[in-house]
C-alpha atoms as a PDB file:
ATOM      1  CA  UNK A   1       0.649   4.717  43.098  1.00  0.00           C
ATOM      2  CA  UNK A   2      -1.685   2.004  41.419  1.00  0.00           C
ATOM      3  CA  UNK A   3      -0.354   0.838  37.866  1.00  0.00           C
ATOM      4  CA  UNK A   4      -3.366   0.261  35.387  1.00  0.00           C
ATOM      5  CA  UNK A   5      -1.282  -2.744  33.676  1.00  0.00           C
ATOM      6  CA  UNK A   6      -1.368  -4.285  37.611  1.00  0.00           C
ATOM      7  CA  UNK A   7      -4.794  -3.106  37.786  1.00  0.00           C
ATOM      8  CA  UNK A   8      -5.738  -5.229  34.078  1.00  0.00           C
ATOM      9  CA  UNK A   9      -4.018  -8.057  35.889  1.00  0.00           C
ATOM     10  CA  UNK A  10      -5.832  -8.094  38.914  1.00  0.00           C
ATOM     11  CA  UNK A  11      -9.220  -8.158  37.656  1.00  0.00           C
ATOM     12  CA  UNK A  12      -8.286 -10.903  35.063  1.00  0.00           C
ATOM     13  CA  UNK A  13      -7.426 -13.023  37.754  1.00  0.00           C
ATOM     14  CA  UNK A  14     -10.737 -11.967  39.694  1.00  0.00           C
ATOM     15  CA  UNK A  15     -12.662 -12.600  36.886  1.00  0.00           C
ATOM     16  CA  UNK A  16     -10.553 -16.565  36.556  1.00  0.00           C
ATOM     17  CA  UNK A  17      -9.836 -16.973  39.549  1.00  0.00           C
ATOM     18  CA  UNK A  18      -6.696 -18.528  38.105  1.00  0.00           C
ATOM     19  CA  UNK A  19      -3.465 -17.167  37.232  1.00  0.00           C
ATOM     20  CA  UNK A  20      -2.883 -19.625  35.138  1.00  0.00           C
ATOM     21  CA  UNK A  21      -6.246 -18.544  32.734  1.00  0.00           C
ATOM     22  CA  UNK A  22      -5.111 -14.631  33.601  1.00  0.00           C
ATOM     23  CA  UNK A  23      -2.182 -15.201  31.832  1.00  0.00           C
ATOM     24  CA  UNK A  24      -3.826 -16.896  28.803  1.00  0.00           C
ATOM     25  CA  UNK A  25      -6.205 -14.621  28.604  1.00  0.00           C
ATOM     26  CA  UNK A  26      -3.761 -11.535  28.641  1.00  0.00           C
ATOM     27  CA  UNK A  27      -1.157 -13.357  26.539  1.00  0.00           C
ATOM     28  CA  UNK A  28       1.829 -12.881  29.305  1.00  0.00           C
ATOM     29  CA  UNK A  29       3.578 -16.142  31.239  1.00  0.00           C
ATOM     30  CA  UNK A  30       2.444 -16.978  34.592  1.00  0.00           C
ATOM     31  CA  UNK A  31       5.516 -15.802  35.919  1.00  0.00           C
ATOM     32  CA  UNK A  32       5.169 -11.627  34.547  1.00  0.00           C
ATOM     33  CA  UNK A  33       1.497 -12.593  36.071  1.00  0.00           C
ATOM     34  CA  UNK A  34       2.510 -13.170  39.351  1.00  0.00           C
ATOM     35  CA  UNK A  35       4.982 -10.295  39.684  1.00  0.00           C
ATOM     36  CA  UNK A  36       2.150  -7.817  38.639  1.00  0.00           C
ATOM     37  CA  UNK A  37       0.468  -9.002  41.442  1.00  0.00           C
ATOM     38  CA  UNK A  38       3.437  -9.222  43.549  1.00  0.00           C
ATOM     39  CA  UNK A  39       3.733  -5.369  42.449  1.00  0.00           C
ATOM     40  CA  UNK A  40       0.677  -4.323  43.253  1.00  0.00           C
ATOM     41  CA  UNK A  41       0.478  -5.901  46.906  1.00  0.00           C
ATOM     42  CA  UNK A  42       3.522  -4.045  47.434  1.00  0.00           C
ATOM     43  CA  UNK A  43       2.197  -0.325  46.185  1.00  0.00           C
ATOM     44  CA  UNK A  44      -1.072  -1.039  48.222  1.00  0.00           C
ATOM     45  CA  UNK A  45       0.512  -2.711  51.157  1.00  0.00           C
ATOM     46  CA  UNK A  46      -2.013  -5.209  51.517  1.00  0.00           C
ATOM     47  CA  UNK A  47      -2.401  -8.558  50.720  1.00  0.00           C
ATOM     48  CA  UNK A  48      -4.410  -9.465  48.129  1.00  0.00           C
ATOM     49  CA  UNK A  49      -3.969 -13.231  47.143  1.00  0.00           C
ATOM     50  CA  UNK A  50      -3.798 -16.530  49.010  1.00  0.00           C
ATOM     51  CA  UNK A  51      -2.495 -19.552  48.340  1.00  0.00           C
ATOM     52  CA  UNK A  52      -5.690 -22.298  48.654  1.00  0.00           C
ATOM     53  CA  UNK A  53      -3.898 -25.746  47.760  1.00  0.00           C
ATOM     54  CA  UNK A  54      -2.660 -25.552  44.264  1.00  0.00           C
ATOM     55  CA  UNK A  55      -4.901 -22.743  43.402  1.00  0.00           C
ATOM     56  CA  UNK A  56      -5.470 -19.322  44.961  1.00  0.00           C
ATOM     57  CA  UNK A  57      -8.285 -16.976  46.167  1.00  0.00           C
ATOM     58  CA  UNK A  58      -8.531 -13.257  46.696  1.00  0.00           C
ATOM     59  CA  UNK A  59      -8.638 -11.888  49.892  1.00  0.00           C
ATOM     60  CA  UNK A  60     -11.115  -9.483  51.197  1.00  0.00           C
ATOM     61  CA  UNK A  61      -9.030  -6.829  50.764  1.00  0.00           C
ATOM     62  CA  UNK A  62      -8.464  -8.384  47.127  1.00  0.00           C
ATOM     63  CA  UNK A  63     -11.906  -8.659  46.025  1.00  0.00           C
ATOM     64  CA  UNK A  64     -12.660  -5.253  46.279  1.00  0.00           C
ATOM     65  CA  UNK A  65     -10.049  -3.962  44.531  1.00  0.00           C
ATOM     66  CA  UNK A  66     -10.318  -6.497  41.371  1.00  0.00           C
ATOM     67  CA  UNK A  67     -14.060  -4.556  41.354  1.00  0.00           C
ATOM     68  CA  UNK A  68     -12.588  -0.869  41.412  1.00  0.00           C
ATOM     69  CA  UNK A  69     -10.013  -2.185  38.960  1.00  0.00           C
ATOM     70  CA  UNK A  70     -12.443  -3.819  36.358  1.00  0.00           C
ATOM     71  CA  UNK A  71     -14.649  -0.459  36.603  1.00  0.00           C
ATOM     72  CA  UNK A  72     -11.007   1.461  35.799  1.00  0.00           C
ATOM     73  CA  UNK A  73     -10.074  -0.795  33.178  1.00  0.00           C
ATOM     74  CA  UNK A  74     -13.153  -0.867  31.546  1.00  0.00           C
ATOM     75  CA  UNK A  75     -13.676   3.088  31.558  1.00  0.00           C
ATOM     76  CA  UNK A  76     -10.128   3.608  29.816  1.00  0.00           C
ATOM     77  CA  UNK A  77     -10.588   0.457  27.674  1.00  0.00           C
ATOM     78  CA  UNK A  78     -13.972   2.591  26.572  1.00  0.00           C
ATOM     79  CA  UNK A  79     -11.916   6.220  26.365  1.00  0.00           C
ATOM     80  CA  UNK A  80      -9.279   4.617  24.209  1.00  0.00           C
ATOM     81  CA  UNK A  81     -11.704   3.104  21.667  1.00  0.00           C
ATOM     82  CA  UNK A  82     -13.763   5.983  21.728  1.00  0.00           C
ATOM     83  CA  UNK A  83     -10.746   8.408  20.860  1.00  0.00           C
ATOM     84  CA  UNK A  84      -9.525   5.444  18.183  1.00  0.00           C
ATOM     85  CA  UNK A  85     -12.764   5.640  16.533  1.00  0.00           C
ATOM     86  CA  UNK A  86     -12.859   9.370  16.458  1.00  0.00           C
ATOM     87  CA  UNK A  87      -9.518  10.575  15.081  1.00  0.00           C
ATOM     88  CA  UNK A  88      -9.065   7.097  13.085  1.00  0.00           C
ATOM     89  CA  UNK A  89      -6.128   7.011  11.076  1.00  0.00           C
ATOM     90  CA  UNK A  90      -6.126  10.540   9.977  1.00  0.00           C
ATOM     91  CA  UNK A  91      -3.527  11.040  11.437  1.00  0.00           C
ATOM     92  CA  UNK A  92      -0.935   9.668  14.020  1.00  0.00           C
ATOM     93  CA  UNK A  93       2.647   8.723  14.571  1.00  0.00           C
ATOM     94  CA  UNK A  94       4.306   5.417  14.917  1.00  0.00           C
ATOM     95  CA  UNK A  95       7.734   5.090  15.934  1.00  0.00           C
ATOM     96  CA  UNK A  96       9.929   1.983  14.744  1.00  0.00           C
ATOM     97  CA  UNK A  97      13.458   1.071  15.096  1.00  0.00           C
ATOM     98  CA  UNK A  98      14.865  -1.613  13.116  1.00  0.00           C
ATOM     99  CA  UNK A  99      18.828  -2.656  11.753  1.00  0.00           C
ATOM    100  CA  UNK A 100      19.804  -2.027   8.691  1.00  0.00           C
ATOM    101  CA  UNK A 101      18.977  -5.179   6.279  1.00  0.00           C
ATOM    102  CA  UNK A 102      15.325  -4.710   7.577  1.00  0.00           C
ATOM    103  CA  UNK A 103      15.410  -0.893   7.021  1.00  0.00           C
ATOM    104  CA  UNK A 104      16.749  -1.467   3.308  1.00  0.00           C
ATOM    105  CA  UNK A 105      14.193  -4.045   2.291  1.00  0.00           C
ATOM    106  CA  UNK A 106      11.002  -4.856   4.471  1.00  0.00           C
ATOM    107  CA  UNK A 107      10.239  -1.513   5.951  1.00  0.00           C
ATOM    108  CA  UNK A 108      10.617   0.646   2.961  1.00  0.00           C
ATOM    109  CA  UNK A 109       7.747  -1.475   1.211  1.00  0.00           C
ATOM    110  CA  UNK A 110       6.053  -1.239   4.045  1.00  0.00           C
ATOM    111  CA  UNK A 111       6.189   2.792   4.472  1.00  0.00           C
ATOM    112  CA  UNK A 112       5.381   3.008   1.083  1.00  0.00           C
ATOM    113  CA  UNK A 113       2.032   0.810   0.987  1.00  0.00           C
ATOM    114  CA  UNK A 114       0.957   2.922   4.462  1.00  0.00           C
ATOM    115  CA  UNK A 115       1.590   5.796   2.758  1.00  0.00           C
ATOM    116  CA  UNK A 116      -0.850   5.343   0.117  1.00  0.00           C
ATOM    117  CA  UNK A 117      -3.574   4.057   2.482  1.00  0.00           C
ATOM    118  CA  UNK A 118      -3.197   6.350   5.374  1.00  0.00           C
ATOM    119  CA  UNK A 119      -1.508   9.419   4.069  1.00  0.00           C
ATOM    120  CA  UNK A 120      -1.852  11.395   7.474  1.00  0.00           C
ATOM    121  CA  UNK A 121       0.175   8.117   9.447  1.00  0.00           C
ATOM    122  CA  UNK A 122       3.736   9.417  10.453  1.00  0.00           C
ATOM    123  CA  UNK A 123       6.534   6.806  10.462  1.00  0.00           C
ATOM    124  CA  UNK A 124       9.186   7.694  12.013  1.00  0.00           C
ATOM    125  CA  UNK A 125      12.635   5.152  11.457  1.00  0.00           C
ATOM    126  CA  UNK A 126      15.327   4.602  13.533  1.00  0.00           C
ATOM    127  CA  UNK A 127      18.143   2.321  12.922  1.00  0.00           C
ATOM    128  CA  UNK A 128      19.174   0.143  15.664  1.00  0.00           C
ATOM    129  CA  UNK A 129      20.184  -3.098  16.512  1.00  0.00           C
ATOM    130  CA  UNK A 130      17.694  -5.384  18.306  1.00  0.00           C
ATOM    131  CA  UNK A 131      19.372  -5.473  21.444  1.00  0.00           C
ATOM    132  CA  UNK A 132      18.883  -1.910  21.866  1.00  0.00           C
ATOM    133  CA  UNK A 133      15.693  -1.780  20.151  1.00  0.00           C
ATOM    134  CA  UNK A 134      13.896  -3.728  22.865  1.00  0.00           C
ATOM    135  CA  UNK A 135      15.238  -1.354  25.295  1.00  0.00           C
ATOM    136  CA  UNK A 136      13.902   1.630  23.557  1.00  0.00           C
ATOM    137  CA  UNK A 137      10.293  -0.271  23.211  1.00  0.00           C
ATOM    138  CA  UNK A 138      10.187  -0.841  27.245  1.00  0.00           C
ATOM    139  CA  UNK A 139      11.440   2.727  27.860  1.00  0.00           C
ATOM    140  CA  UNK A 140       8.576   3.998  25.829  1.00  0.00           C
ATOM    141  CA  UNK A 141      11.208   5.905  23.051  1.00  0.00           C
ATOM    142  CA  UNK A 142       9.783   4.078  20.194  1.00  0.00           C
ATOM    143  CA  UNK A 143       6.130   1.838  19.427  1.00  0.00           C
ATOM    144  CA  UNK A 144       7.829  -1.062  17.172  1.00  0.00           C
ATOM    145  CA  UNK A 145      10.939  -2.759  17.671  1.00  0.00           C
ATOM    146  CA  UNK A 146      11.806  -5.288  14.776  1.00  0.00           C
ATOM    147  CA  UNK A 147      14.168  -7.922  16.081  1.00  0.00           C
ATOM    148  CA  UNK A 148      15.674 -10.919  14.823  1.00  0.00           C
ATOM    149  CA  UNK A 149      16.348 -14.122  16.455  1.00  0.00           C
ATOM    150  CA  UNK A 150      18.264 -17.307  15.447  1.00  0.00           C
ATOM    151  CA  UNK A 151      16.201 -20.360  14.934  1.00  0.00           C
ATOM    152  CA  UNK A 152      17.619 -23.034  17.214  1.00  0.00           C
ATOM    153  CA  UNK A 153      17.892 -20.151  20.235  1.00  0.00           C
ATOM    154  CA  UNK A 154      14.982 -19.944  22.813  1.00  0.00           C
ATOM    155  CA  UNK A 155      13.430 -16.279  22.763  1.00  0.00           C
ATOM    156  CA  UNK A 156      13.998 -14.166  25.239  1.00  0.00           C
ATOM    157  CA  UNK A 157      11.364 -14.093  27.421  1.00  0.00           C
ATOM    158  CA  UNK A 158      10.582 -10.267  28.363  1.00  0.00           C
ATOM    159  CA  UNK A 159       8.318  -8.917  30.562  1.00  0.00           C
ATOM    160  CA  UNK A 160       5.526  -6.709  28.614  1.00  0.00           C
ATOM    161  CA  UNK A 161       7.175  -7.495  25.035  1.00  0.00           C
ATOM    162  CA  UNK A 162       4.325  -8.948  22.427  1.00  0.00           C
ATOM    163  CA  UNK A 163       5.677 -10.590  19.286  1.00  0.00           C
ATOM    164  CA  UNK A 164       4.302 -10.664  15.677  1.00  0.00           C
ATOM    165  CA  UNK A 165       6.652 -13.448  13.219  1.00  0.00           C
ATOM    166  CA  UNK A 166       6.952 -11.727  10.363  1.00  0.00           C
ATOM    167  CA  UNK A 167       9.265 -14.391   8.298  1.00  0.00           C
ATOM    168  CA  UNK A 168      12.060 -16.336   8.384  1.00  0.00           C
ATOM    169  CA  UNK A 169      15.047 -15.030   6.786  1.00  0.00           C
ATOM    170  CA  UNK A 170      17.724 -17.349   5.260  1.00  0.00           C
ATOM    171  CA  UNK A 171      21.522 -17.367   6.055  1.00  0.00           C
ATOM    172  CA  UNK A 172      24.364 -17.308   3.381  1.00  0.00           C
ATOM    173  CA  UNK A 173      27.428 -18.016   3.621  1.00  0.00           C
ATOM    174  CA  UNK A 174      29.953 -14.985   1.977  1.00  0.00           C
ATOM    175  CA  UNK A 175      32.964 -15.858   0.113  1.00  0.00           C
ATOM    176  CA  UNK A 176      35.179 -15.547  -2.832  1.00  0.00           C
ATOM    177  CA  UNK A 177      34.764 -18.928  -4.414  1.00  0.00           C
ATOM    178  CA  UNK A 178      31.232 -20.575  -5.752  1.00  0.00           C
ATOM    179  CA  UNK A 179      29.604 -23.600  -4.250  1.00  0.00           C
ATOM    180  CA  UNK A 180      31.433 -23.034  -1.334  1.00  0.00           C
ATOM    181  CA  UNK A 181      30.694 -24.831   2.144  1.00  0.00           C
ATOM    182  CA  UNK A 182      31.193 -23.880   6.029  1.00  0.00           C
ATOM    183  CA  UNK A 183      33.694 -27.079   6.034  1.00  0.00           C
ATOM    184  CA  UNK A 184      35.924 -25.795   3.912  1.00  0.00           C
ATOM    185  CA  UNK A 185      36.784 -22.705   6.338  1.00  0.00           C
ATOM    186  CA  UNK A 186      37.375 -24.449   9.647  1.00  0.00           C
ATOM    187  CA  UNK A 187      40.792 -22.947   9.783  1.00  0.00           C
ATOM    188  CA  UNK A 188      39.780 -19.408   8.077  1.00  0.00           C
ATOM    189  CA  UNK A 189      39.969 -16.153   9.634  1.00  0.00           C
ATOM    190  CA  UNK A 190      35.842 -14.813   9.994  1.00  0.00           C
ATOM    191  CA  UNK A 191      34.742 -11.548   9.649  1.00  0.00           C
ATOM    192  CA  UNK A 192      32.256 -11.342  12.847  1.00  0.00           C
ATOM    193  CA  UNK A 193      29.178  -8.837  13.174  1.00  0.00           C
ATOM    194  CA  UNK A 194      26.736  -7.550  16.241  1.00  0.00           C
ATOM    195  CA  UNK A 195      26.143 -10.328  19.994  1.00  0.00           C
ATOM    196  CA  UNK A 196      23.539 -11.602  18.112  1.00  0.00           C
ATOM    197  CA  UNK A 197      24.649 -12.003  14.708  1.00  0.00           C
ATOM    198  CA  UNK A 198      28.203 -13.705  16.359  1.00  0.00           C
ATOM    199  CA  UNK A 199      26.203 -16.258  18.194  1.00  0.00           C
ATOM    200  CA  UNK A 200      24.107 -17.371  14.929  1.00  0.00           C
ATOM    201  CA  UNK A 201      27.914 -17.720  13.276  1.00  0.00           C
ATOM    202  CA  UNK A 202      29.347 -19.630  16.348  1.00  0.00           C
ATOM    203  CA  UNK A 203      25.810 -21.883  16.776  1.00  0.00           C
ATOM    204  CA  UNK A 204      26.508 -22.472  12.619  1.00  0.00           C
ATOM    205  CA  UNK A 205      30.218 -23.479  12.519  1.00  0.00           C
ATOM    206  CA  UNK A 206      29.614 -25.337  15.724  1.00  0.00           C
ATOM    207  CA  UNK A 207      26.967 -27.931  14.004  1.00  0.00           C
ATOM    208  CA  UNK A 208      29.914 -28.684  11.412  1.00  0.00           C
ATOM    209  CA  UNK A 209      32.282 -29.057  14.592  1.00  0.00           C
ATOM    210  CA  UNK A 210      34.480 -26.442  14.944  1.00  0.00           C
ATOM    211  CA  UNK A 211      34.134 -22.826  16.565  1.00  0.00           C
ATOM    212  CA  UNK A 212      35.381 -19.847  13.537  1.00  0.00           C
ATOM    213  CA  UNK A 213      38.237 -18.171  14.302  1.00  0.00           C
ATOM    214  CA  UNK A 214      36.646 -13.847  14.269  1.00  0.00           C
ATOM    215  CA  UNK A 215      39.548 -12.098  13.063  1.00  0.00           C
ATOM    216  CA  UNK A 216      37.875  -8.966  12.201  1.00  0.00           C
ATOM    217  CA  UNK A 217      34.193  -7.071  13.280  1.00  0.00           C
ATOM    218  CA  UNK A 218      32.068  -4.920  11.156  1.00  0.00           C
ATOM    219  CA  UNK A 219      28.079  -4.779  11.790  1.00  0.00           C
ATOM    220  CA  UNK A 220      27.990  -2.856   8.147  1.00  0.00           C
ATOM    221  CA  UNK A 221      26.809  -4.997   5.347  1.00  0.00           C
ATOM    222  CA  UNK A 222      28.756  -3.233   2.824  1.00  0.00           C
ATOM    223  CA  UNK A 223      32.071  -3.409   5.280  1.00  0.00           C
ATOM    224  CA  UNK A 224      31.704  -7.217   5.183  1.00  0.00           C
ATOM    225  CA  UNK A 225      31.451  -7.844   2.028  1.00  0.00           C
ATOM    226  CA  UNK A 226      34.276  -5.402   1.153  1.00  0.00           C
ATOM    227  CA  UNK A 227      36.492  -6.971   3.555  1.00  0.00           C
ATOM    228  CA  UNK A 228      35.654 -10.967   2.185  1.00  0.00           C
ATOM    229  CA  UNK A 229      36.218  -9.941  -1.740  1.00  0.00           C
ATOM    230  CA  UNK A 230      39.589  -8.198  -0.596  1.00  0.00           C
ATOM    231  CA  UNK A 231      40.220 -11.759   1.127  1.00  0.00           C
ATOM    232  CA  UNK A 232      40.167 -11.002   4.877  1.00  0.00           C
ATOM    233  CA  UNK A 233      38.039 -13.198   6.068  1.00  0.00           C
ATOM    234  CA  UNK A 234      34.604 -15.433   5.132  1.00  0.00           C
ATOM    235  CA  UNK A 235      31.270 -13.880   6.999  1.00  0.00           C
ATOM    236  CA  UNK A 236      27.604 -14.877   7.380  1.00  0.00           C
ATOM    237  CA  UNK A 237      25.142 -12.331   6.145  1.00  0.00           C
ATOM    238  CA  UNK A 238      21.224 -12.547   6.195  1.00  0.00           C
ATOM    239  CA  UNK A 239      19.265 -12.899   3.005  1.00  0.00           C
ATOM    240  CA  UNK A 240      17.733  -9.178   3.724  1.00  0.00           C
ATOM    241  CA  UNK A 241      21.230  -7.908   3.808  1.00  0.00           C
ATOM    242  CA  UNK A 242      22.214  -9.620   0.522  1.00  0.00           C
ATOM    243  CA  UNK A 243      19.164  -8.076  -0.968  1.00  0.00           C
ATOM    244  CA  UNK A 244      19.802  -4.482   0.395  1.00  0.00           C
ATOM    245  CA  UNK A 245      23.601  -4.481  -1.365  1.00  0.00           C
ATOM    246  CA  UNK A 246      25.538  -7.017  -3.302  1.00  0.00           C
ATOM    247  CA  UNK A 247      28.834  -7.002  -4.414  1.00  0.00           C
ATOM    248  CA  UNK A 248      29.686  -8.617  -7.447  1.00  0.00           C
ATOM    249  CA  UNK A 249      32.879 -10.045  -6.917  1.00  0.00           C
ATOM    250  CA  UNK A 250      31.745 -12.412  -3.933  1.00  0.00           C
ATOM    251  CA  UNK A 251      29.659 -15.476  -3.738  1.00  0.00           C
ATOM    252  CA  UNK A 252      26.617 -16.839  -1.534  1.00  0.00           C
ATOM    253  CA  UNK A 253      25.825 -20.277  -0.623  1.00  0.00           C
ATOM    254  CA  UNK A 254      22.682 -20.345   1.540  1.00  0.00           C
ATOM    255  CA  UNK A 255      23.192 -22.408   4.711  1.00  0.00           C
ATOM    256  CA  UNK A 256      19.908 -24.429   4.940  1.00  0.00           C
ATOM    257  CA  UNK A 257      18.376 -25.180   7.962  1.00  0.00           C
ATOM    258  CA  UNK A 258      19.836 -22.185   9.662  1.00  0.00           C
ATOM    259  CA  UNK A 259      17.138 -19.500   8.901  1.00  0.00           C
ATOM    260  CA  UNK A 260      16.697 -16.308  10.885  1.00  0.00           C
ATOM    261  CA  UNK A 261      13.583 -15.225  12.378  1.00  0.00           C
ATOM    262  CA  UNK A 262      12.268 -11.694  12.237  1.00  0.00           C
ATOM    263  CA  UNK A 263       9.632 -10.261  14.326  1.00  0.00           C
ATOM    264  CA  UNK A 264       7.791  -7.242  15.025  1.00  0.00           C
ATOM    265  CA  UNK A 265       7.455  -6.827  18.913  1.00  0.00           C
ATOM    266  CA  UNK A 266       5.604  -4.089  20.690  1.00  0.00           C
ATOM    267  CA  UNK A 267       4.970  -3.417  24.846  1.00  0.00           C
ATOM    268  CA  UNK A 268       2.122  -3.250  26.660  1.00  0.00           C
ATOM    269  CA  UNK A 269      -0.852  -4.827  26.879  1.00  0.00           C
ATOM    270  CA  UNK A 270      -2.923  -5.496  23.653  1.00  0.00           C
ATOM    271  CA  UNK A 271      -4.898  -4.253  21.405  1.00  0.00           C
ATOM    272  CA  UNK A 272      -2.580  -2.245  19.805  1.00  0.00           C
ATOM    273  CA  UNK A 273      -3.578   1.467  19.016  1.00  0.00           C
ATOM    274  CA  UNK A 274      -4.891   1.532  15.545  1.00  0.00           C
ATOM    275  CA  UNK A 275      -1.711   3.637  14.257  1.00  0.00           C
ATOM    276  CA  UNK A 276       0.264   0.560  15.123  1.00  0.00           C
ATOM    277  CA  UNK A 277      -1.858  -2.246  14.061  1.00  0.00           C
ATOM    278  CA  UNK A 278      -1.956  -0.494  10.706  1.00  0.00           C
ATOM    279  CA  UNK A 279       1.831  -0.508  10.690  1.00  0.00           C
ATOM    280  CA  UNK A 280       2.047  -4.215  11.660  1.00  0.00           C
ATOM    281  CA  UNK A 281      -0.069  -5.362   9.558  1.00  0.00           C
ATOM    282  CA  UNK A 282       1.725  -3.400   6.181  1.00  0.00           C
ATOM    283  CA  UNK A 283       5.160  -5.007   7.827  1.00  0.00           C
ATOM    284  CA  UNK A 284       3.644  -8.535   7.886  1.00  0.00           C
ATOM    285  CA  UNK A 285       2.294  -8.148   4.337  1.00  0.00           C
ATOM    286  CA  UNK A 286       5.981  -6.277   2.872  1.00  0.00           C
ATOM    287  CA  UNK A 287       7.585  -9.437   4.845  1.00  0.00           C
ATOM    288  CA  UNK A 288       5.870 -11.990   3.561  1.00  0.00           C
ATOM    289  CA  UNK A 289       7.039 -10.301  -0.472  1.00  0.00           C
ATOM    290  CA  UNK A 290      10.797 -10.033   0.589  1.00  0.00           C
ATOM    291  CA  UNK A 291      10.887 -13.515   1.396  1.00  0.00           C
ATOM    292  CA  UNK A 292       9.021 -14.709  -1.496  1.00  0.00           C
ATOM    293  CA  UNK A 293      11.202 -12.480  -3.955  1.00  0.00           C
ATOM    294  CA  UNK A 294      14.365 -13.820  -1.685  1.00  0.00           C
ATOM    295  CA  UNK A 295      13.424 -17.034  -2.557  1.00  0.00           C
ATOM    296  CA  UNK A 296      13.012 -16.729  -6.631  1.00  0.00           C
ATOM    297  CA  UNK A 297      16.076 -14.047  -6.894  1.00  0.00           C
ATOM    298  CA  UNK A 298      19.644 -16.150  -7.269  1.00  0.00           C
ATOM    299  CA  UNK A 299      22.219 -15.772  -5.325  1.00  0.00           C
ATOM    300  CA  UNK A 300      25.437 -17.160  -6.931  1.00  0.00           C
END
């Protein structure tokens, strides 16, 4: 059966004659370009590229279908806007999943702001952690998946997945004494959270050479900070988090140059429905507040 998204990649590199300039033009690596195409040949059985020196052509075979496929593309490219323009944002439903510190802080603002300007927009909020977020987003279960990723580490490169940077979210360091440092707990026992959140802690203590000793787990912001003022352990936790709950009998020190990157990803190939776009672009602006507030609130 012929895949529309293989489809939208065929006749971009018909129209480039480049795989290279296809995946520009439809924001994807030349790699995920070349196994839509690789895809497709196999559902049609055919061949439908060659390799010309360094470059490649479409065969016959090829050429034919990159015309069908533009005429497809361009008749659901038409139904979808059509349909956009006629219900609007009357009404709709966007499905996000997110983990907790951005469910406390960002996404509230954000729900409440899209309530005001599109009262009929559903958002429906599921708490997850990234990991499993991005696997709900490529299975089709939810339409936004935000995800955060540690500044030094590459992104993962997914097949499908677009990404919106939101902010940058700073790291603190939780303990029970003020102006306290990562050097003074080489030999402490660490209170360890989700994959993701352990590898931030391991890439942190690791720049001050030494690798932190994870006595106990807990992905629960509250848990962790419970467990470092009854003095079982120092933790990490992201500014979000801090902002979400705070204890009073613990202390931050913010670990600069160690920031956290959130983003908003979606799947599939752009635009976005309106419904989501709305929703992105309410995230982006209630992101761009938390930080800013982040920044000006003290954290002792």
């Amino acid at each position: 059966m012929l895949n529309l998204i293989h489809l939208k990649v065929l006749a971009a590199v018909a129209r480039h004659e480049s795989v290279t300039e296809a995946a520009k033009e439809l924001h994807y690596s030349q790699s995920s370009v070349s196994h839509h195409l690789a895809r497709l040949e196999a559902a049609t059985g055919v061949k439908l590229i060659q390799r010309v020196g360094r470059g490649i052509r479409l065969t016959p075979e090829g050429r034919l279908l990159a015309i069908r496929a533009s005429e497809i593309v361009g008749r659901v490219d038409a139904a979808t806007n059509e349909l956009a323009a006629q219900v609007g944002l009357q009404a709709g439903r966007v499905r996000l999943a997110a983990n907790a510190s951005a469910l406390s802080t960002i996404v509230p603002k954000a729900a409440a702001t899209l309530a005001q300007a599109h009262p009929g927009l559903e958002l429906s909020l599921i708490d997850r952690h990234p990991v499993e977020a991005l696997q709900m987003l490529r299975h089709g279960e939810i339409d936004i998946a935000l995800i955060f990723q540690h500044a030094d580490a590459p992104l993962e490169e997914e097949e499908g997945f677009r990404l919106v940077h939101l902010c940058d979210d700073p790291i603190y360091l939780v303990s029970r004494r003020p102006d306290d440092s990562i050097a003074n707990h080489r030999h402490s026992a660490w209170i360890g959270g989700c994959r993701r959140c352990q590898d931030e802690l391991i890439t942190v203590c690791r720049q001050k050479g030494f690798t932190p000793r994870i006595a106990s787990l807990s992905d629960d912001m509250v848990v962790v900070q419970a467990l470092v003022a009854a003095g079982n352990g120092v933790a990490t936790l992201p500014g979000l988090a801090l902002r979400a709950h705070r204890r009073p009998d613990i202390h931050t020190t913010e670990l600069t140059g160690f920031p956290r990157q959130i983003y908003a990803a979606t799947y599939g190939e752009p635009p976005d429905p309106p419904a989501t776009a709305a929703v992105l672009a309410t995230l982006t602006e209630a992101a761009k507040r938390a930080t800013s507030n982040a920044l000006t609130t003290p954290l002792h």
